[in-house]
PDB file of N, CA and C in Angstrom:
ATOM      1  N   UNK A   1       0.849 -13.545  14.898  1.00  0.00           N
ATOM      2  CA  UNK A   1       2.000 -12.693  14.774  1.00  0.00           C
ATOM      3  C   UNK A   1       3.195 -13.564  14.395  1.00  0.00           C
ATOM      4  N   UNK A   2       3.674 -13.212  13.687  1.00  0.00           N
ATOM      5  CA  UNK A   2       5.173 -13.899  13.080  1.00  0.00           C
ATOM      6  C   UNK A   2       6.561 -12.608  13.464  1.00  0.00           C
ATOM      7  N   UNK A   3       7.491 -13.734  13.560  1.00  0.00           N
ATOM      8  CA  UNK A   3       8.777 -13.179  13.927  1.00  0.00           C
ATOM      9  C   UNK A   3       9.882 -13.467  12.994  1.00  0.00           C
ATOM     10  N   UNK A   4      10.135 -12.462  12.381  1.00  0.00           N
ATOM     11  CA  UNK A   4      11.276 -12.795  10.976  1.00  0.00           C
ATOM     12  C   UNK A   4      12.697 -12.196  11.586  1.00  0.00           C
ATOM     13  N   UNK A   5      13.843 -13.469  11.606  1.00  0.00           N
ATOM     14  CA  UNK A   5      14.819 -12.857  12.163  1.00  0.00           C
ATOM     15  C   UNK A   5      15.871 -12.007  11.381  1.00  0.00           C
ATOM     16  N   UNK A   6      15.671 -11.624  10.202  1.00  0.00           N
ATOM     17  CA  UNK A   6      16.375 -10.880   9.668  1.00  0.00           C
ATOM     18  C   UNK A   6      15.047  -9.867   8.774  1.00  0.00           C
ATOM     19  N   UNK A   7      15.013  -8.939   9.429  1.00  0.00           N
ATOM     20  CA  UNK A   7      13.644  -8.346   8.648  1.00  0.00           C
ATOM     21  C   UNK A   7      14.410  -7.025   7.551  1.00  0.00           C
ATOM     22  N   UNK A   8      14.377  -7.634   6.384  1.00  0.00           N
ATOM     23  CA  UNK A   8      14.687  -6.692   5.533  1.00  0.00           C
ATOM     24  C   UNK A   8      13.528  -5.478   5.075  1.00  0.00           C
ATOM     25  N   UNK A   9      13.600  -4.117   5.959  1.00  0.00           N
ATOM     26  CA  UNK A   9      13.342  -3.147   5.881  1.00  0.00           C
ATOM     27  C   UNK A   9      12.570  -2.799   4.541  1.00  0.00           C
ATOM     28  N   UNK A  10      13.412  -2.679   3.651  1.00  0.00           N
ATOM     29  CA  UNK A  10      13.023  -1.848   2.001  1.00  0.00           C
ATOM     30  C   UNK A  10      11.895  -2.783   1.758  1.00  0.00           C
ATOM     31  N   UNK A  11      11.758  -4.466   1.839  1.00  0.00           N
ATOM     32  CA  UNK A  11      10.189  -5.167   1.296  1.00  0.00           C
ATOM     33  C   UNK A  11       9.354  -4.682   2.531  1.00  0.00           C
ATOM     34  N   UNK A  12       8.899  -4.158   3.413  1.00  0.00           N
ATOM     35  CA  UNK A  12       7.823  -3.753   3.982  1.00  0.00           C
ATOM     36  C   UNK A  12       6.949  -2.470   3.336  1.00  0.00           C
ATOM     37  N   UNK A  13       5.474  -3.188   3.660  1.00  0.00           N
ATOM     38  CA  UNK A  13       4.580  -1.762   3.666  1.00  0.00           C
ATOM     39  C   UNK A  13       3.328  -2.014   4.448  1.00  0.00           C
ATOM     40  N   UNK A  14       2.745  -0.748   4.479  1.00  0.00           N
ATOM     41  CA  UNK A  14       1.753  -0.842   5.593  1.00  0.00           C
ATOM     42  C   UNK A  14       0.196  -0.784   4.769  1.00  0.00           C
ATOM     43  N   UNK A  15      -0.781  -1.082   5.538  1.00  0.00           N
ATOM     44  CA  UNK A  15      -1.772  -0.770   5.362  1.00  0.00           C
ATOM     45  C   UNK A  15      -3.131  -0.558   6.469  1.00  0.00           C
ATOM     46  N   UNK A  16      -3.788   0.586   6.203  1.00  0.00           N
ATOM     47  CA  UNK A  16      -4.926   0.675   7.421  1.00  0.00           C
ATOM     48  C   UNK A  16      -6.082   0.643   6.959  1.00  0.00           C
ATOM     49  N   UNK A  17      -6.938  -0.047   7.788  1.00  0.00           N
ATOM     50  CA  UNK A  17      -7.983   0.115   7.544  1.00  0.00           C
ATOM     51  C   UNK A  17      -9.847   0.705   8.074  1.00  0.00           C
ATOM     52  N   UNK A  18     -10.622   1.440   7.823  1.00  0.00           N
ATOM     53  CA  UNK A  18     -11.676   1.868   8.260  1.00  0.00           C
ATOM     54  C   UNK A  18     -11.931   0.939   9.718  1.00  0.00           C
ATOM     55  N   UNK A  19     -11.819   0.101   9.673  1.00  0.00           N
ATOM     56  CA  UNK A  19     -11.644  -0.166  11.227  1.00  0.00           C
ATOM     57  C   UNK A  19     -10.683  -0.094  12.262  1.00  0.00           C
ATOM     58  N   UNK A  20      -9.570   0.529  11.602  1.00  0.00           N
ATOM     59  CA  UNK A  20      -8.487   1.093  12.678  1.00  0.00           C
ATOM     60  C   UNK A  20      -7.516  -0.039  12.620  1.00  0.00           C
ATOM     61  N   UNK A  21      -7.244  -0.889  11.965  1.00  0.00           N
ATOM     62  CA  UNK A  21      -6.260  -1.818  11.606  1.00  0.00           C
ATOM     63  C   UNK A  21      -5.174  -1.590  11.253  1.00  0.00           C
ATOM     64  N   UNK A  22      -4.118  -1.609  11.668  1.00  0.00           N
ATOM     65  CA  UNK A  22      -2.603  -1.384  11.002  1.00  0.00           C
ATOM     66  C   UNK A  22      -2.092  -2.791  10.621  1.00  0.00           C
ATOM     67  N   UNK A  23      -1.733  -2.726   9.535  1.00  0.00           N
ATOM     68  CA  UNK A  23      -1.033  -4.601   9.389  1.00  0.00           C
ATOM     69  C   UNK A  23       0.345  -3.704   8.265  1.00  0.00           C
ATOM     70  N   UNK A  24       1.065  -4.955   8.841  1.00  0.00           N
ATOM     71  CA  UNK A  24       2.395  -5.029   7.731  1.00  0.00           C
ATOM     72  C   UNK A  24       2.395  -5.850   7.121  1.00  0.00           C
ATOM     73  N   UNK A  25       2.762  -5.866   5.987  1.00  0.00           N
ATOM     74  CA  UNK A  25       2.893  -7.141   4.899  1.00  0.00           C
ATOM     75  C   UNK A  25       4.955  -6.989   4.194  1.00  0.00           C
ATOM     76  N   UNK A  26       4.894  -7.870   3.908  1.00  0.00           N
ATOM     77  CA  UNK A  26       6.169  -8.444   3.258  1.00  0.00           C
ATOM     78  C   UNK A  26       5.814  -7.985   1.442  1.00  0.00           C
ATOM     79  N   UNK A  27       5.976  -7.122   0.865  1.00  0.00           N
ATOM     80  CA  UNK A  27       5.974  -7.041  -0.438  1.00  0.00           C
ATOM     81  C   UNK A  27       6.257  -7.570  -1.256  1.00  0.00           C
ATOM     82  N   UNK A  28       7.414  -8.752  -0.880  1.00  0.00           N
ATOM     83  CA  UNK A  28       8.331 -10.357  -1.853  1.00  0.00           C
ATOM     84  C   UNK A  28       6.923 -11.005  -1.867  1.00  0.00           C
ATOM     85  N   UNK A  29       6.354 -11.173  -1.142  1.00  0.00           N
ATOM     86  CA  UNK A  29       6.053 -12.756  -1.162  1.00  0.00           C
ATOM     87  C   UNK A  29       4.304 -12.166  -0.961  1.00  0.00           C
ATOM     88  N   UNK A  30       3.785 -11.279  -0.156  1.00  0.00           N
ATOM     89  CA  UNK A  30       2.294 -10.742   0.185  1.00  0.00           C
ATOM     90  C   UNK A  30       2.019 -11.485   1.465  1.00  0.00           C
ATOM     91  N   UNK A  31       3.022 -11.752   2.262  1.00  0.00           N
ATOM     92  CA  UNK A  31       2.761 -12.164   3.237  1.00  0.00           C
ATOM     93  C   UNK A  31       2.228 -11.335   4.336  1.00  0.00           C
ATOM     94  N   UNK A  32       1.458 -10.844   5.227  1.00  0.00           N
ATOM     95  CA  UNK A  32       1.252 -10.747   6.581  1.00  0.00           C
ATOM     96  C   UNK A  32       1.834 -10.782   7.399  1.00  0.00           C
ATOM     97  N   UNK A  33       2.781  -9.562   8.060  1.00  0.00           N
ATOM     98  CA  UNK A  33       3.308 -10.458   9.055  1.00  0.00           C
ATOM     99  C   UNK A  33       3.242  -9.626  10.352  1.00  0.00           C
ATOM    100  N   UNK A  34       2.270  -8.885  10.294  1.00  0.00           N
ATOM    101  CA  UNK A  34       1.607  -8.628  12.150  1.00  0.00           C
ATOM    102  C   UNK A  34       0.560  -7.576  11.416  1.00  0.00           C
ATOM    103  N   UNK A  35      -0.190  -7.539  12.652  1.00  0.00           N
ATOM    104  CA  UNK A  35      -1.445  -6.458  12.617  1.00  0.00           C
ATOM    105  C   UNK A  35      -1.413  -6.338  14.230  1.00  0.00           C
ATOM    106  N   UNK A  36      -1.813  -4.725  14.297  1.00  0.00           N
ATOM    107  CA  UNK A  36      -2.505  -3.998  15.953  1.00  0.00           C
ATOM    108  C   UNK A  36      -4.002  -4.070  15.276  1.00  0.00           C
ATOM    109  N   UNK A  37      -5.543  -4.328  16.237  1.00  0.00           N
ATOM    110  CA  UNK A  37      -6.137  -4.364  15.770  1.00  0.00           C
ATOM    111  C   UNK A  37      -6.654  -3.202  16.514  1.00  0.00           C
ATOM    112  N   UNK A  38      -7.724  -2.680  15.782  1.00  0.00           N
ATOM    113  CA  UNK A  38      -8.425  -1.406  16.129  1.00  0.00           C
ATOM    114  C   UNK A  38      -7.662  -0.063  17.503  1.00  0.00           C
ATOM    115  N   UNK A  39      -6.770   0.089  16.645  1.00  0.00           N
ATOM    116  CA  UNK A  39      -5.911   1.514  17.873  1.00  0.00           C
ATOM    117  C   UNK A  39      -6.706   2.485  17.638  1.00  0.00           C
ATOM    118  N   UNK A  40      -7.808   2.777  17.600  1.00  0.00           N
ATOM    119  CA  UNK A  40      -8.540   3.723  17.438  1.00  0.00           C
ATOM    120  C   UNK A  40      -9.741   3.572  17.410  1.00  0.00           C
ATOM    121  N   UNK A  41     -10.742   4.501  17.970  1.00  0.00           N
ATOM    122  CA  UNK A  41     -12.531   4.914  17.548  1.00  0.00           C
ATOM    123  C   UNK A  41     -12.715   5.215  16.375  1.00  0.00           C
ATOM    124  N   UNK A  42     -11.810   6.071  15.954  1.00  0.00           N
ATOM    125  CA  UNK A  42     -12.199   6.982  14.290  1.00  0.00           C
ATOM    126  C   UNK A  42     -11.811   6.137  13.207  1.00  0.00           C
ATOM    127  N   UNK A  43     -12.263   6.523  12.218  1.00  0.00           N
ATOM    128  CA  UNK A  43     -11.882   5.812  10.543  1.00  0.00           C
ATOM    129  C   UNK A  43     -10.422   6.241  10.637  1.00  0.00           C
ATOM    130  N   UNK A  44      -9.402   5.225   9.971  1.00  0.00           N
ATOM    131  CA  UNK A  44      -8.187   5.948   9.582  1.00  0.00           C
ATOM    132  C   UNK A  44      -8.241   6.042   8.162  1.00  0.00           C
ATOM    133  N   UNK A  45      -7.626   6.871   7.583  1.00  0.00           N
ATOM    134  CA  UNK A  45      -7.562   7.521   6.065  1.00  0.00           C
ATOM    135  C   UNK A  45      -6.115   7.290   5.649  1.00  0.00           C
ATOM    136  N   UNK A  46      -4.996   6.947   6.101  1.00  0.00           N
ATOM    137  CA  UNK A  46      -3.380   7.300   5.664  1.00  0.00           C
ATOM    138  C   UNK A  46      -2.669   6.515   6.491  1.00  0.00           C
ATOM    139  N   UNK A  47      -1.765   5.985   6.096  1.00  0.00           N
ATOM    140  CA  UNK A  47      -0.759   5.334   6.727  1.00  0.00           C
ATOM    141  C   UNK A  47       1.028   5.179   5.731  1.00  0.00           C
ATOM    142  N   UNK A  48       1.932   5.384   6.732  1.00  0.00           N
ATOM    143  CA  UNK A  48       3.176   5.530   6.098  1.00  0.00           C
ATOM    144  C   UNK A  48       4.580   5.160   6.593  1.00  0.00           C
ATOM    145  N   UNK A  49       5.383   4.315   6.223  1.00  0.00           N
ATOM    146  CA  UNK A  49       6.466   4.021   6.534  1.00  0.00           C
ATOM    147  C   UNK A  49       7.522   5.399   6.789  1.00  0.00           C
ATOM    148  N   UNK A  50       8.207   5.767   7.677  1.00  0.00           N
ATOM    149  CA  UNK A  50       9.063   6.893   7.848  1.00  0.00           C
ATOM    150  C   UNK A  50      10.260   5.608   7.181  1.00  0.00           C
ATOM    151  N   UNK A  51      10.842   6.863   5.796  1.00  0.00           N
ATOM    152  CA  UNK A  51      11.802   6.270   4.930  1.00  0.00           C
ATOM    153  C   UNK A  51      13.209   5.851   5.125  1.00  0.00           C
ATOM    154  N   UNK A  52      13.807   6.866   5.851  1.00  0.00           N
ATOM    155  CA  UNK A  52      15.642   6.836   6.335  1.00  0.00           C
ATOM    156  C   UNK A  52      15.665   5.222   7.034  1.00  0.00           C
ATOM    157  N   UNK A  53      14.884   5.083   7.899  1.00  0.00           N
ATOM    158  CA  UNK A  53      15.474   3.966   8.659  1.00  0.00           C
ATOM    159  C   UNK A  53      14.525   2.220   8.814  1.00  0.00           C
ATOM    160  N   UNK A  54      12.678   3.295   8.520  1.00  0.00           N
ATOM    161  CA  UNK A  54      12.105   1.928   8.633  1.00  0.00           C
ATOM    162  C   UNK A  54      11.341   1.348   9.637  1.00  0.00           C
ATOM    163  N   UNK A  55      11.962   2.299  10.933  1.00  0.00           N
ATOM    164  CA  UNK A  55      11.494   1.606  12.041  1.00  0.00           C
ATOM    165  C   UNK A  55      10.233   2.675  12.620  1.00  0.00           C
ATOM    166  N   UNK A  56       9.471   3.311  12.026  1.00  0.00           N
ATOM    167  CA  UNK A  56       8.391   3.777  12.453  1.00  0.00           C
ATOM    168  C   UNK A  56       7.101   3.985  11.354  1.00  0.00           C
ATOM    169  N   UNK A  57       5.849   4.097  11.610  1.00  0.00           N
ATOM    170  CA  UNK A  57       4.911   4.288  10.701  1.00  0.00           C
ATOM    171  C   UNK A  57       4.068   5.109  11.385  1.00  0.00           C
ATOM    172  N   UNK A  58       3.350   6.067  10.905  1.00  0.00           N
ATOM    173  CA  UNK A  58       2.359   6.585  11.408  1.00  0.00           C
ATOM    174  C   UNK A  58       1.470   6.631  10.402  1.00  0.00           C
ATOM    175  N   UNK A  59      -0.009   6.469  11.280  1.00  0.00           N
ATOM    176  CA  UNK A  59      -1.323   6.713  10.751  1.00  0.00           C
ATOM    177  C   UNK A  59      -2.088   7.821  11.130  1.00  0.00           C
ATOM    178  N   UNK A  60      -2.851   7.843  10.542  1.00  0.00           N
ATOM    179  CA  UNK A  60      -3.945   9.608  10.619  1.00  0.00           C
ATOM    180  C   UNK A  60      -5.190   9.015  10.237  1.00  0.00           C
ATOM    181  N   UNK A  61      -6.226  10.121  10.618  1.00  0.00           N
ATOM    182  CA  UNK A  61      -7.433   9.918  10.110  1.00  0.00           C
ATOM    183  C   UNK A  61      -8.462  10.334  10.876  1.00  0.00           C
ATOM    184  N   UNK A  62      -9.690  10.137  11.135  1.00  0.00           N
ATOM    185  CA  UNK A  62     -11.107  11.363  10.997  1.00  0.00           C
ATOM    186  C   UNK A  62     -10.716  11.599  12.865  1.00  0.00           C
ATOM    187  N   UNK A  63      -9.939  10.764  13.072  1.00  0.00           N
ATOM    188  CA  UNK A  63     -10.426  10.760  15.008  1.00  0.00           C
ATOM    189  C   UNK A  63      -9.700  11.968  15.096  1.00  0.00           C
ATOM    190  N   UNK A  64      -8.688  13.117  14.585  1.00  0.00           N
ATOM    191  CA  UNK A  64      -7.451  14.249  14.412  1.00  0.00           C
ATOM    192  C   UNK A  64      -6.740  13.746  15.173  1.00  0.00           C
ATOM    193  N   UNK A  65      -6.133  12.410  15.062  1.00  0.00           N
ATOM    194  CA  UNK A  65      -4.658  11.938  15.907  1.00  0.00           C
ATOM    195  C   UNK A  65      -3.768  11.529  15.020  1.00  0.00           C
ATOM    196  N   UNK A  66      -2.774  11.676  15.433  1.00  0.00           N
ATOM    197  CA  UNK A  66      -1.595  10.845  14.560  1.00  0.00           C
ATOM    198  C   UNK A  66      -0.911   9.797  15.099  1.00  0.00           C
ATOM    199  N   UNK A  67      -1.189   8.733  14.960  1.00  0.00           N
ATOM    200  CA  UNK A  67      -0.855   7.762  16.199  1.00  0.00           C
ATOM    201  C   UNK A  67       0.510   7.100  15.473  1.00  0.00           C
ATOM    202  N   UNK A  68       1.397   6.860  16.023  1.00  0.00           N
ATOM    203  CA  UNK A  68       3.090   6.597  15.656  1.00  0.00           C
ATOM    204  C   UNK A  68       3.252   5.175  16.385  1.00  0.00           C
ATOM    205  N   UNK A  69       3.823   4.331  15.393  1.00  0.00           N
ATOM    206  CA  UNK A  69       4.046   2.955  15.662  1.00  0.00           C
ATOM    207  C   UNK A  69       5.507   2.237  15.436  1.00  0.00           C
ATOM    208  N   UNK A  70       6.270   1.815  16.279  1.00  0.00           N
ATOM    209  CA  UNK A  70       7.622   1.273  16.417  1.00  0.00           C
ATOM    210  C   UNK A  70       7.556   0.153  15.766  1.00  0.00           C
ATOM    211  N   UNK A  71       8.115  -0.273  14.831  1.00  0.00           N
ATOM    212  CA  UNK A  71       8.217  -1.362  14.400  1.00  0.00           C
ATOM    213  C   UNK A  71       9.459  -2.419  15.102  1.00  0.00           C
ATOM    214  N   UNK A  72       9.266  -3.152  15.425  1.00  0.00           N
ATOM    215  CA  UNK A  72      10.482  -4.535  16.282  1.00  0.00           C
ATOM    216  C   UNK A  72      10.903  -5.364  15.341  1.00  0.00           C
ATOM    217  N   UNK A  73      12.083  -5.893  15.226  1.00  0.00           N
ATOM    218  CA  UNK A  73      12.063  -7.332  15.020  1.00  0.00           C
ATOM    219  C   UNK A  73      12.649  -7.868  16.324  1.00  0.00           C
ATOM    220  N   UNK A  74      12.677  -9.606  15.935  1.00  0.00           N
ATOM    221  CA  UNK A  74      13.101 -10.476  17.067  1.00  0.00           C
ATOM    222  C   UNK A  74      13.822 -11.577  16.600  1.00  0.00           C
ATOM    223  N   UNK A  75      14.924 -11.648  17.029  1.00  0.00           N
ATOM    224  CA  UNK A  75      15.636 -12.965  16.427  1.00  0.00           C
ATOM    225  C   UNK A  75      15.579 -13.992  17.133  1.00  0.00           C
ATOM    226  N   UNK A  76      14.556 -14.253  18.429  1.00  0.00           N
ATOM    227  CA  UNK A  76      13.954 -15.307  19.201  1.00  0.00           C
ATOM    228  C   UNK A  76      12.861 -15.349  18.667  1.00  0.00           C
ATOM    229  N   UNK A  77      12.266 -16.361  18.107  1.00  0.00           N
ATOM    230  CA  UNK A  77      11.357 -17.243  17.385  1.00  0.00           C
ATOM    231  C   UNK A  77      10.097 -17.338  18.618  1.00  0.00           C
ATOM    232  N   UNK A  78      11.052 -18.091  20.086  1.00  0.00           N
ATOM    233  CA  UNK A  78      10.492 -18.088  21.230  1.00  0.00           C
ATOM    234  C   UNK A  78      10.087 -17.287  22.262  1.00  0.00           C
ATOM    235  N   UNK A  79      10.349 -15.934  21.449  1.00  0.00           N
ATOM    236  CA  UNK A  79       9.806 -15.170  22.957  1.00  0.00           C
ATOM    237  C   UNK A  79       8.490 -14.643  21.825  1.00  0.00           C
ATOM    238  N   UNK A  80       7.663 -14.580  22.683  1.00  0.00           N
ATOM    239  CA  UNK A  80       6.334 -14.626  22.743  1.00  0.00           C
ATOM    240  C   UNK A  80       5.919 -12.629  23.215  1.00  0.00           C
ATOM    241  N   UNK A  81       6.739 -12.772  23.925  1.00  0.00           N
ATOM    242  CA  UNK A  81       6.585 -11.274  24.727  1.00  0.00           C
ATOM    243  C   UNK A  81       6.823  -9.918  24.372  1.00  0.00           C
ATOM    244  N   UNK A  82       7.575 -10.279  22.898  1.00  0.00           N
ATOM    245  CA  UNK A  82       8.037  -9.248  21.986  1.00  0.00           C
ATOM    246  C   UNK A  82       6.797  -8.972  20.566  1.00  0.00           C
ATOM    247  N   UNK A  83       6.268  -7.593  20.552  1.00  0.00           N
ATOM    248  CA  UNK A  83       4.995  -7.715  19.699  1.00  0.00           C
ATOM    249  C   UNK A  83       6.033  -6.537  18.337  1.00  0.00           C
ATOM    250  N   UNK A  84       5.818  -6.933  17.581  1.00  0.00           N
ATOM    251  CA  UNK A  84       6.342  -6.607  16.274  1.00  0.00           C
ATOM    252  C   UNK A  84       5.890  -4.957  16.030  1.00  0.00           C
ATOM    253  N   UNK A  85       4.631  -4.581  16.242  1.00  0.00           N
ATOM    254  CA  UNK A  85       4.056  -3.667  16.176  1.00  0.00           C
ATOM    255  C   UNK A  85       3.794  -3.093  17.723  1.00  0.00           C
ATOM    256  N   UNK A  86       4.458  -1.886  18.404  1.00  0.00           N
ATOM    257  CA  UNK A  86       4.120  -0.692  19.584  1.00  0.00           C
ATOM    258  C   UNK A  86       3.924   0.200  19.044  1.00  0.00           C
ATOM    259  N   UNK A  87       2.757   0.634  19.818  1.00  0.00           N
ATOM    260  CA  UNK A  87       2.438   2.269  19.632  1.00  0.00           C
ATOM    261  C   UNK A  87       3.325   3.012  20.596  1.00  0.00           C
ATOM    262  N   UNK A  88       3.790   3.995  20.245  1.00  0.00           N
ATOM    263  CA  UNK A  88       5.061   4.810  20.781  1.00  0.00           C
ATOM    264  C   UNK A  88       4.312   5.980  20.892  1.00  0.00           C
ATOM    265  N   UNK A  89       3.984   7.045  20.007  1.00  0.00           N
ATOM    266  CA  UNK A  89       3.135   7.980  20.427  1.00  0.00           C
ATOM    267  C   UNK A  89       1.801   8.000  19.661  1.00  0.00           C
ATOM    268  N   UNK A  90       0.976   9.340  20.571  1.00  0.00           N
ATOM    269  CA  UNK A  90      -0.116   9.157  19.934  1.00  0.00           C
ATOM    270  C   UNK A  90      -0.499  11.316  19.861  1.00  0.00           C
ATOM    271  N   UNK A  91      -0.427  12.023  18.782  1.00  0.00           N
ATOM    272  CA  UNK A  91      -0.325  13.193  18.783  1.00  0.00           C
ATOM    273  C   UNK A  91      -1.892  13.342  18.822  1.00  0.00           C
ATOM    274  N   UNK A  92      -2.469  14.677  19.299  1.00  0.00           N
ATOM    275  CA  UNK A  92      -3.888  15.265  19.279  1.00  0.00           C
ATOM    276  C   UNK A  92      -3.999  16.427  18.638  1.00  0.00           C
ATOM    277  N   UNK A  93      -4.942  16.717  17.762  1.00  0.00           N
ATOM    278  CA  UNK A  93      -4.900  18.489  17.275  1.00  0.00           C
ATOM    279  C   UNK A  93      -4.871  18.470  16.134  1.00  0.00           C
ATOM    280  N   UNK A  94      -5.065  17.640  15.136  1.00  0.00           N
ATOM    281  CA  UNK A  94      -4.611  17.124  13.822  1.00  0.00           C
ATOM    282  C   UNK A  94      -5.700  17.294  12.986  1.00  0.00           C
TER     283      UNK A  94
END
């Protein structure tokens, strides 16, 4: 996990994968810069940056959840305790 202290919003995007992977990447450069690994049993199919502000993404897919993810930054390099990627909610019925 990496900690960028000025995280410019507009270069992020997401991607998920059949094993339930959420990762963010840096679009400048193709960098990596966190993954949650497997938040889910089911295949995910979709994943999406919410546009106005940046700070959330949600994914979907075969399990019918919509699971919603907070994005952080941290301008301590050193704290360890701060994870870039929280799951915030998780919807059912989908």
């Amino acid at each position: 996990m990496k900690f960028i202290p000025t995280l410019n919003r507009s270069n992020l995007f997401v991607s998920v994968d059949d094993g339930a992977t959420l990762k963010v990447w840096d679009s400048l450069n193709g960098a990596l810069l966190a993954e949650e690994p497997r938040f889910s049993n089911g295949t995910m199919q979709t994943c999406a940056i919410e546009p106005s502000e940046g700070k959330l993404v949600g994914c979907g897919g075969l399990d019918g959840k919509i699971h919603v993810f907070y994005l952080n930054e941290s301008s301590k390099k050193e704290d360890k305790t701060i994870k870039m990627i929280q799951k915030k909610y998780e919807f059912t019925g989908h």
